[in-house]
C-alpha atoms as a PDB file:
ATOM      1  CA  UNK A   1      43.473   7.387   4.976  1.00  0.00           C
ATOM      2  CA  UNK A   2      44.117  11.160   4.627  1.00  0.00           C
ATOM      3  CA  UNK A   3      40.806  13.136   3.759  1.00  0.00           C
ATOM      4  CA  UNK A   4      41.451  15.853   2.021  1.00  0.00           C
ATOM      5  CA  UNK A   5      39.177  19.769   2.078  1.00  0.00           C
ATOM      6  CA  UNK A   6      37.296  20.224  -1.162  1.00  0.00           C
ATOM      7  CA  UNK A   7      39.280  23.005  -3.447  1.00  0.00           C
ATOM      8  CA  UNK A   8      36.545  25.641  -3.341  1.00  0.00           C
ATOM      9  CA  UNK A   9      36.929  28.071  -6.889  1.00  0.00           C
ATOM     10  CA  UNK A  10      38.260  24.527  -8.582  1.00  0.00           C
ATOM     11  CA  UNK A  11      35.926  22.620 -10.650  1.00  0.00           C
ATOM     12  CA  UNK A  12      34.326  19.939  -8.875  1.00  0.00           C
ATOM     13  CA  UNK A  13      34.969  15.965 -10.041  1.00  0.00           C
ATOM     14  CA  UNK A  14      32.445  15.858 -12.219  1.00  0.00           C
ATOM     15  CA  UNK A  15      29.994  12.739 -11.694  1.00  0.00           C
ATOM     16  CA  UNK A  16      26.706  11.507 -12.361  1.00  0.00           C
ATOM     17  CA  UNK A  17      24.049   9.311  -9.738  1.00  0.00           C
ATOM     18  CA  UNK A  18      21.325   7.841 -10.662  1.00  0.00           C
ATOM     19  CA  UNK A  19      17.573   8.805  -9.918  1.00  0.00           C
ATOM     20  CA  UNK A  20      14.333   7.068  -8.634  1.00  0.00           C
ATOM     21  CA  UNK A  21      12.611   8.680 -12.141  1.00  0.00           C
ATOM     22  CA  UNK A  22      15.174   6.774 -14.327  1.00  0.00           C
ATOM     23  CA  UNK A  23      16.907   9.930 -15.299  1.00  0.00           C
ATOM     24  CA  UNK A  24      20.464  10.202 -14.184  1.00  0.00           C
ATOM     25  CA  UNK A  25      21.483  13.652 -12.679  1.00  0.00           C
ATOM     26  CA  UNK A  26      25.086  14.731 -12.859  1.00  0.00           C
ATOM     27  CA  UNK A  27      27.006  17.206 -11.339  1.00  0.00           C
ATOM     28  CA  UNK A  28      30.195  19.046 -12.395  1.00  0.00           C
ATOM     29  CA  UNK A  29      29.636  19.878 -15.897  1.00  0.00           C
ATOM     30  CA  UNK A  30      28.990  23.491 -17.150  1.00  0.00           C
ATOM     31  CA  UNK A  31      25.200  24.292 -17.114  1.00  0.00           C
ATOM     32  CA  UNK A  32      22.495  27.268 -17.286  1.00  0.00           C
ATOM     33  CA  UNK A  33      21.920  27.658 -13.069  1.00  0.00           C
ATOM     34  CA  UNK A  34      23.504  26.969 -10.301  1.00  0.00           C
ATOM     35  CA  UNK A  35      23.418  23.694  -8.308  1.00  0.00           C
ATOM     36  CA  UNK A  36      22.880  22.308  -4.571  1.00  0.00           C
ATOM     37  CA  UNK A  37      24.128  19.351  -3.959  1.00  0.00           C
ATOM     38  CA  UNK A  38      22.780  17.851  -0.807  1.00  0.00           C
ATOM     39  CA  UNK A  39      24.225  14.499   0.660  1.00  0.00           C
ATOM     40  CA  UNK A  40      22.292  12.590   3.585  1.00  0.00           C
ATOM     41  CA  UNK A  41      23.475   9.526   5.225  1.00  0.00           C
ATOM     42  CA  UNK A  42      20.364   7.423   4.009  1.00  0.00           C
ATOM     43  CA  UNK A  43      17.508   5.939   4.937  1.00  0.00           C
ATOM     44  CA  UNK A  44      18.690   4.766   8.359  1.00  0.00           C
ATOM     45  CA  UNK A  45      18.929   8.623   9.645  1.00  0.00           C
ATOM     46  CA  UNK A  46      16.270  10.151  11.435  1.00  0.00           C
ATOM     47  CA  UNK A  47      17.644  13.536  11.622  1.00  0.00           C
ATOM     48  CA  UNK A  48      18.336  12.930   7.588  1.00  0.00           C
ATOM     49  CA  UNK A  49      14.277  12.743   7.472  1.00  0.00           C
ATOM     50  CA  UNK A  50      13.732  15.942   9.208  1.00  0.00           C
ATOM     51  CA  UNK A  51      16.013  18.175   7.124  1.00  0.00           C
ATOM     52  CA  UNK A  52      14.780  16.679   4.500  1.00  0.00           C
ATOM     53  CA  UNK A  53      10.749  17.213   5.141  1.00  0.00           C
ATOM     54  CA  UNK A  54      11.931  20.985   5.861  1.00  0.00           C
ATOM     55  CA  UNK A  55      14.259  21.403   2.200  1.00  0.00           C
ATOM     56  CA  UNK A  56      11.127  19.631   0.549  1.00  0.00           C
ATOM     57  CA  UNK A  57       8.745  22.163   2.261  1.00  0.00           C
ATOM     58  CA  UNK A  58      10.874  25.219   0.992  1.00  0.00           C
ATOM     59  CA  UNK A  59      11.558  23.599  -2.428  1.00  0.00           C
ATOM     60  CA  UNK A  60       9.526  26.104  -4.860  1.00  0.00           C
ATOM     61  CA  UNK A  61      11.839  29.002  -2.967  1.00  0.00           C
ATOM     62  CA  UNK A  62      15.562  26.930  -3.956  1.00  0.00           C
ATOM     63  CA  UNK A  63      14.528  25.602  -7.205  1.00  0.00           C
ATOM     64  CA  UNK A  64      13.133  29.178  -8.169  1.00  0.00           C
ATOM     65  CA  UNK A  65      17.140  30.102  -7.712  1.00  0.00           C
ATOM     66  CA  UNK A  66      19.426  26.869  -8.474  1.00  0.00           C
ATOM     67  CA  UNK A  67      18.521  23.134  -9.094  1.00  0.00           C
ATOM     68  CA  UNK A  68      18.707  20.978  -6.051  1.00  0.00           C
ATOM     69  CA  UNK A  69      20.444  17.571  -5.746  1.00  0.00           C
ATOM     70  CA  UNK A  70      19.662  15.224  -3.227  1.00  0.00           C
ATOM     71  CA  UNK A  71      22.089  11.851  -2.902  1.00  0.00           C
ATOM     72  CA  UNK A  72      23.109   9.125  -0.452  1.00  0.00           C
ATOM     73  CA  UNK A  73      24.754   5.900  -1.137  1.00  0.00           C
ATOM     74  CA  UNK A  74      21.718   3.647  -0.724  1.00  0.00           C
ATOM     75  CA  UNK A  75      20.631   1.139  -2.681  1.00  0.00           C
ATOM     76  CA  UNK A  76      17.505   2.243  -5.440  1.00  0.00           C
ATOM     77  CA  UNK A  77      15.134   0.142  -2.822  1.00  0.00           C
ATOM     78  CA  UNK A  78      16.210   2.162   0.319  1.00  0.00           C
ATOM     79  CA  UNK A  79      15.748   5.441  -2.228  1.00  0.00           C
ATOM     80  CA  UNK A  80      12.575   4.338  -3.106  1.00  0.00           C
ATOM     81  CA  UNK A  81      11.256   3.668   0.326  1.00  0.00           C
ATOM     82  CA  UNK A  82      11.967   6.898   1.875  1.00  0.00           C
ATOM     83  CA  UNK A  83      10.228   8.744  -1.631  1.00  0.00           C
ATOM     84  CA  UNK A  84       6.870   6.441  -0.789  1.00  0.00           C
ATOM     85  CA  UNK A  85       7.311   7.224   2.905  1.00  0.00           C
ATOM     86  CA  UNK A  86       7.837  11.224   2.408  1.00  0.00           C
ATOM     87  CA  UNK A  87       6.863  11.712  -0.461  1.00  0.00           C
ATOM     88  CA  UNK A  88       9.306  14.425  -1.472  1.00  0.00           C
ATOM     89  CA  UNK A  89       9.193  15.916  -4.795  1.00  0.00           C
ATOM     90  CA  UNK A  90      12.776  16.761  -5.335  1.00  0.00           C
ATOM     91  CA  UNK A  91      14.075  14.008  -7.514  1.00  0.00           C
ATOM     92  CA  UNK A  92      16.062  11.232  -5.620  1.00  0.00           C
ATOM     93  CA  UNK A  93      19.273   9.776  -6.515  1.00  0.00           C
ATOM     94  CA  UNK A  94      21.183   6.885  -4.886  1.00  0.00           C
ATOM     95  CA  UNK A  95      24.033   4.930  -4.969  1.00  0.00           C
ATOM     96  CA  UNK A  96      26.917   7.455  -3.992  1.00  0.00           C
ATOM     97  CA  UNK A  97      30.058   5.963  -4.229  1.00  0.00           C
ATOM     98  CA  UNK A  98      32.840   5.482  -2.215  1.00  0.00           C
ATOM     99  CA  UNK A  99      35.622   6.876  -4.566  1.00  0.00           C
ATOM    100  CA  UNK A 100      32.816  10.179  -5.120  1.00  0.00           C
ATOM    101  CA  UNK A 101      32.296  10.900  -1.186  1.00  0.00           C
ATOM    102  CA  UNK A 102      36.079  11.110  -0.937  1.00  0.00           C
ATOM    103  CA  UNK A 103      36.186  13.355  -4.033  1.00  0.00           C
ATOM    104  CA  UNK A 104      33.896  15.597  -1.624  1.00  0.00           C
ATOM    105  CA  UNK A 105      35.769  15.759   1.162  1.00  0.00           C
ATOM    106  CA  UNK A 106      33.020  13.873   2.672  1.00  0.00           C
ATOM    107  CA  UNK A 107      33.402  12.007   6.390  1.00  0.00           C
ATOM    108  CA  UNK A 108      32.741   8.659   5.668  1.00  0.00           C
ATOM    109  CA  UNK A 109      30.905   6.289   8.556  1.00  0.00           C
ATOM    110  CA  UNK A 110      30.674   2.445   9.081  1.00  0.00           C
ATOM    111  CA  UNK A 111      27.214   1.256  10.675  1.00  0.00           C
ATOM    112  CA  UNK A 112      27.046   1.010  14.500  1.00  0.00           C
ATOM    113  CA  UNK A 113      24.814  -1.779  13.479  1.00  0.00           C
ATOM    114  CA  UNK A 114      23.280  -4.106  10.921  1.00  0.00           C
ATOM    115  CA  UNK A 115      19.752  -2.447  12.374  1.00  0.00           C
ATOM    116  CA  UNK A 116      21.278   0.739  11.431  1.00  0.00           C
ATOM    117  CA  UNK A 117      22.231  -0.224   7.658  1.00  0.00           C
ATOM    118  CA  UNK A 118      24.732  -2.684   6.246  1.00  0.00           C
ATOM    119  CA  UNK A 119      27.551  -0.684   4.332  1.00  0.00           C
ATOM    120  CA  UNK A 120      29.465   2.482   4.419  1.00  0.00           C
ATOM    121  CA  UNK A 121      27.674   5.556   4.363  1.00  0.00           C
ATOM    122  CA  UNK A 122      28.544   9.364   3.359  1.00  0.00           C
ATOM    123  CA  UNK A 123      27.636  11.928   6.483  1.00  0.00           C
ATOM    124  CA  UNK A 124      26.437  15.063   5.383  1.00  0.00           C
ATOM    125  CA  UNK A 125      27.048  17.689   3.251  1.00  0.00           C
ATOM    126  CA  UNK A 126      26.260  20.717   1.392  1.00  0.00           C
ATOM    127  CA  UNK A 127      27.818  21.725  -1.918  1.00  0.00           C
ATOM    128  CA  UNK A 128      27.134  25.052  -4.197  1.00  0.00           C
ATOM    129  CA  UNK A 129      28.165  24.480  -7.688  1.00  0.00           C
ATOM    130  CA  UNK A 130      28.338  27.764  -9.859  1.00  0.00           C
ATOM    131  CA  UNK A 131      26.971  26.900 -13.375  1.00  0.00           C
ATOM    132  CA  UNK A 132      30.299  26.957 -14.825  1.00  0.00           C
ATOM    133  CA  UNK A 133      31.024  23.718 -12.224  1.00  0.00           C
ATOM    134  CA  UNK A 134      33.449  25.289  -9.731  1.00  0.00           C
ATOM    135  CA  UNK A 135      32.312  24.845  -5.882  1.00  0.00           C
ATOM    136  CA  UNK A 136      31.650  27.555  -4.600  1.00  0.00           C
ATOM    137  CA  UNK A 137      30.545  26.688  -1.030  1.00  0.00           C
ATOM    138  CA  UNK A 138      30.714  23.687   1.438  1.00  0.00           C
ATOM    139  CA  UNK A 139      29.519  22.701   4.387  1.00  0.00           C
ATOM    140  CA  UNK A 140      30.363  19.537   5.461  1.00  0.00           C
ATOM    141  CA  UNK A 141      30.101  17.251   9.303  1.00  0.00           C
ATOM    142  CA  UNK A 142      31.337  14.200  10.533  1.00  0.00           C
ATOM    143  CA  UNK A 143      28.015  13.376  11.891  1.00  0.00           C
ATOM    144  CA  UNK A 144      24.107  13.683  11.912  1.00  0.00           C
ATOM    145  CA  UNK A 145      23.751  16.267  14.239  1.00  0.00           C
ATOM    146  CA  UNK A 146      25.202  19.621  12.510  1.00  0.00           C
ATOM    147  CA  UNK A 147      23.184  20.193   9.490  1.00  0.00           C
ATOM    148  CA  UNK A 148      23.168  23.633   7.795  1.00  0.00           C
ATOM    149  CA  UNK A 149      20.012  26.005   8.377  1.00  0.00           C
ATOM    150  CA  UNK A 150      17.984  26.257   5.290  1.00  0.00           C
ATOM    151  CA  UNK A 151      16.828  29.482   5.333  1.00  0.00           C
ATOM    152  CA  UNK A 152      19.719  31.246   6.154  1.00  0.00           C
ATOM    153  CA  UNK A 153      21.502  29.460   3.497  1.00  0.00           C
ATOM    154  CA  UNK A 154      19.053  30.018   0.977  1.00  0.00           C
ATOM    155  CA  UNK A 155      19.734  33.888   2.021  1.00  0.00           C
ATOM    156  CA  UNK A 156      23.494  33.370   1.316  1.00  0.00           C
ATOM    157  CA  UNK A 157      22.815  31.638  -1.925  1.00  0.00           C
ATOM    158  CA  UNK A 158      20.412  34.085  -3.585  1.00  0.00           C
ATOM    159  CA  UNK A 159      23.086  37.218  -2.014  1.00  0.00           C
ATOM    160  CA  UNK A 160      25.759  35.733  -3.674  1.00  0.00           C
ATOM    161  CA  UNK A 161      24.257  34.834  -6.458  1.00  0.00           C
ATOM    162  CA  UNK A 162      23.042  38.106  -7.006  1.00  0.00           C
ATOM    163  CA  UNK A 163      26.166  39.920  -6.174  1.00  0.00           C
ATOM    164  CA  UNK A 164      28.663  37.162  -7.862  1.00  0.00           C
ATOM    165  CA  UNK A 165      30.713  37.086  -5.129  1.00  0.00           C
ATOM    166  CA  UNK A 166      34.001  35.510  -5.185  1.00  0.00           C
ATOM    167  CA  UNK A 167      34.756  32.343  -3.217  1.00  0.00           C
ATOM    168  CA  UNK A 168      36.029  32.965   0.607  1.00  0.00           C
ATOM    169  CA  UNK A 169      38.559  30.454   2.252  1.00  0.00           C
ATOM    170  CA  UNK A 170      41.264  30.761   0.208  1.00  0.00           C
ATOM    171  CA  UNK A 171      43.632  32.192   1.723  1.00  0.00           C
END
């Protein structure tokens, strides 16, 4: 199946995934601030865990700038599991879609394993959403290892926010 690069300037498929605190959080709709969107592969992922400790550690610094989205496509109990066992404070949503990681571009993996997990999983990615819902930036892999630095993107984020620049890779 051909995957195809997210249109950056375009709006992004707008779509909604639920959260751990009931409240569903959705993403491509116009809104007051900016928006992160952060995909991990799941609970199975220990290099998920880690960049995820360090974006929950420097949370008060993004959400002081855009809101922050955090997403996989496990199941609520996987979700839940990982909030008890971390206990991050960024709200939690699950259940990620198939149809909505191709809408992102994303790579999309099948378990090595049943110990790994049992169904198709999105690999990560990093989406900024301008508050009118056009994507602005993505960073995207096809596997666990390449994960974008927080602080330097937090830079770039706050820079072109500030300086509303236009969207590069266009041409």
């Amino acid at each position: 199946m051909i995957s195809l690069k997210p249109r950056v300037g375009e709006p992004i498929e707008q779509a909604s995934f639920p959260t751990l605190e009931g409240n569903p959080i959705s993403i491509g709709q116009s809104k007051d601030r900016w928006t992160m969107l952060f995909v991990y592969r799941g609970r199975h992922c220990p290099r998920c865990k880690r960049f995820l400790n360090k974006l929950n550690a420097a949370l008060p610094s993004w959400t002081d700038v855009l809101d922050v989205v955090v997403v996989s496509a496990d199941t609520q109990k996987k979700a839940q599991a990982d909030k008890d066992e971390f206990g991050w404070d960024f709200d939690l949503c699950y259940g990620m879609t198939e149809a909505q990681m191709r809408s992102l571009g994303l790579y999309i993996s099948e378990p090595l394993s049943e110990a790994e997990t049992t169904d198709i999983f999105a690999e990560p990615g990093a989406f900024a959403i301008r508050p009118n819902g056009t994507l602005m930036l993505v960073d995207i892999s096809n596997g666990p290892a390449a994960r974008p630095d927080l602080e330097e993107l937090l830079d770039g984020m706050i820079f072109n926010i500030k300086n509303d620049r236009p969207v590069r890779g266009t041409a």
